[in-house]
Protein backbone atom coordinates (compact mmCIF):
# COMPACT_ATOMS: atom_id res chain seq x y z
CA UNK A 1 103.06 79.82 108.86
CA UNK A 2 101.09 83.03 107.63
CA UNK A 3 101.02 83.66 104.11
CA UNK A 4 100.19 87.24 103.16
CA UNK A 5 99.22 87.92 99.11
CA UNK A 6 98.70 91.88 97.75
CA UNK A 7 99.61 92.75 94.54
CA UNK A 8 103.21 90.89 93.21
CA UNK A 9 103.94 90.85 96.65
CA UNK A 10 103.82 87.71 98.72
CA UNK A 11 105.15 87.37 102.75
CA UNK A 12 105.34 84.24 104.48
CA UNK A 13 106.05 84.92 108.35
CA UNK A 14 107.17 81.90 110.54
CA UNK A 15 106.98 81.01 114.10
CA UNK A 16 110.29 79.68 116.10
CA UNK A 17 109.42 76.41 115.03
CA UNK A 18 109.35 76.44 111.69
CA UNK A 19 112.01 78.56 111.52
CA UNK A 20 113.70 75.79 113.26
CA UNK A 21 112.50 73.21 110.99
CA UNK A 22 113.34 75.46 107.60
CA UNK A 23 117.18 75.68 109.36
CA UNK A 24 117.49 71.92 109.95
CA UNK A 25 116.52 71.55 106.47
CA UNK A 26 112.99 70.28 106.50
CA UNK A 27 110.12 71.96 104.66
CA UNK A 28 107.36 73.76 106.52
CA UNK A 29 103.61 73.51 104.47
CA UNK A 30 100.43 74.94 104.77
CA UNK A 31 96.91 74.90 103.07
CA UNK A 32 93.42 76.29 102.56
CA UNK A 33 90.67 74.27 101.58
CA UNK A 34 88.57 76.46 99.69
CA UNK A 35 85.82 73.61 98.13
CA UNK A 36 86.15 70.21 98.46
CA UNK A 37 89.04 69.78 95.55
CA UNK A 38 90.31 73.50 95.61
CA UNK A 39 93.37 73.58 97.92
CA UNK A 40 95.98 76.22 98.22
CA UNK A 41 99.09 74.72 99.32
CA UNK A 42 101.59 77.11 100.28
CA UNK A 43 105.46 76.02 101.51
CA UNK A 44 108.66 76.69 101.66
CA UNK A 45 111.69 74.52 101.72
CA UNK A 46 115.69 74.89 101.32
CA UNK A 47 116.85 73.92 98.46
CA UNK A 48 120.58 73.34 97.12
CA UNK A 49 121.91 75.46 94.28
CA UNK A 50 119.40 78.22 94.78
CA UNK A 51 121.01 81.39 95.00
CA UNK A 52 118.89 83.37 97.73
CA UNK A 53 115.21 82.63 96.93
CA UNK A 54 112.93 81.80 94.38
CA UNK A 55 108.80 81.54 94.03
CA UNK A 56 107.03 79.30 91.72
CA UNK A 57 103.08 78.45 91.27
CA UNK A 58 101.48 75.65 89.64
CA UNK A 59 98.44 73.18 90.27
CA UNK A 60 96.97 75.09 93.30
CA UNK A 61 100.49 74.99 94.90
CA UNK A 62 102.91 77.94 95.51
CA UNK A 63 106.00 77.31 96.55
CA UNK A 64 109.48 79.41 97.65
CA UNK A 65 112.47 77.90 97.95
CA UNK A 66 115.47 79.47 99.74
CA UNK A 67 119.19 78.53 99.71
CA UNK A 68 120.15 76.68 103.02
CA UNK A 69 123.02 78.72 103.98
CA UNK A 70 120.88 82.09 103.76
CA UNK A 71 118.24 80.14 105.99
CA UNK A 72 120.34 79.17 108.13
CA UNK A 73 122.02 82.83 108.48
CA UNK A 74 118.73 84.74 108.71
CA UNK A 75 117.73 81.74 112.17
CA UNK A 76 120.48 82.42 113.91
CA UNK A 77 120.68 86.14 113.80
CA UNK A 78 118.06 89.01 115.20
CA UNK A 79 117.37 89.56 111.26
CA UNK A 80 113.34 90.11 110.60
CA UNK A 81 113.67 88.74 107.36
CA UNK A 82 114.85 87.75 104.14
CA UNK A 83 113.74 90.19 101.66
CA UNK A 84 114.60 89.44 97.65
CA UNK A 85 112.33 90.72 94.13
CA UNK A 86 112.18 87.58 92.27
CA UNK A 87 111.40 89.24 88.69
CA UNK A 88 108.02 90.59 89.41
CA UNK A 89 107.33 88.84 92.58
CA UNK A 90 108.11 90.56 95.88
CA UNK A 91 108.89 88.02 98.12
CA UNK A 92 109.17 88.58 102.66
CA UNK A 93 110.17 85.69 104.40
CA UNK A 94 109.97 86.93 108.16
CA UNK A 95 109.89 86.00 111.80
CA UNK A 96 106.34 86.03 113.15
CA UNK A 97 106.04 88.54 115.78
CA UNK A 98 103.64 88.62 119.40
CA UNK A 99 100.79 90.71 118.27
CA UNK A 100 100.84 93.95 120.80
CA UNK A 101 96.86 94.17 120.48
CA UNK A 102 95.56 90.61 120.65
CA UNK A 103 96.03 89.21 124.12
CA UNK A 104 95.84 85.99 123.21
CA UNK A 105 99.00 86.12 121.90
CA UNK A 106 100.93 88.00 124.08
CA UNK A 107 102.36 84.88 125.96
CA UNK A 108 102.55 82.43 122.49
CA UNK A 109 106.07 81.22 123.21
CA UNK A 110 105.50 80.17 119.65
CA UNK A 111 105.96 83.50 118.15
CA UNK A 112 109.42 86.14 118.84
CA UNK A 113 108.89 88.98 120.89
CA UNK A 114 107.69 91.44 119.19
CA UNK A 115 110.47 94.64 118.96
CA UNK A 116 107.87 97.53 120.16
CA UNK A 117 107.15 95.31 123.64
CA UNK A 118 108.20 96.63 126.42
CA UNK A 119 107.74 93.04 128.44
CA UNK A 120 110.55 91.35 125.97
CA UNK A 121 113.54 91.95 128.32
CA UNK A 122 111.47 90.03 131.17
CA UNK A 123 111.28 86.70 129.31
CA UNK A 124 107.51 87.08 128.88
CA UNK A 125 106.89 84.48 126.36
CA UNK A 126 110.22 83.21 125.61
């Protein structure tokens, strides 16, 4: 999982597995060790009786969680995203794309094809 911070915006972007995990109801974590004892932990998790999504922050830990059902919709469909402004927070949750200019990437069967790739209709990391 990517996390992306500017401004009161934040976008997390998820490979095929995690978006698989998030579906099947499991949470998907990451962190940052900036010093020994300063960790950014960053997740997100469905959680029951949330209406769409919500972001909270506290003790070096920020956290979105996002109702099931919506989860579940936005995995199974050729949606990017979930989009949602959560007071002042501006909050992506998307589908991490192949990056067209790093060729390391271009056969990550981790990641969805990206739209602008002209390869994606021949299977080319699927």
């Amino acid at each position: 999982m990517k996390l992306r911070i500017k401004g009161n915006s934040l976008r997390l972007r998820l490979t095929r597995p995690e978006v698989a995990r998030l579906s099947a109801g499991e949470a998907v974590e990451e962190s940052t060790e900036f010093a020994p004892d300063q960790v950014l932990i960053y997740k997100i998790r469905p959680a029951e009786g949330t209406d769409d999504i919500r972001a909270s922050f506290g003790s070096g830990v920020a956290e979105v969680t996002v109702a099931p059902d919506r989860v579940r919709q936005w995995a199974a469909s050729d949606e990017t995203g979930i989009y949602v402004l959560a007071g002042a927070l501006d909050i992506a949750i998307e589908k991490d794309f192949r990056c067209l200019t790093r060729p390391e990437e271009r056969f990550n069967a981790d990641v969805y094809p990206h739209p602008g790739d002209e390869e994606r209709g021949s299977g080319a990391g699927r």
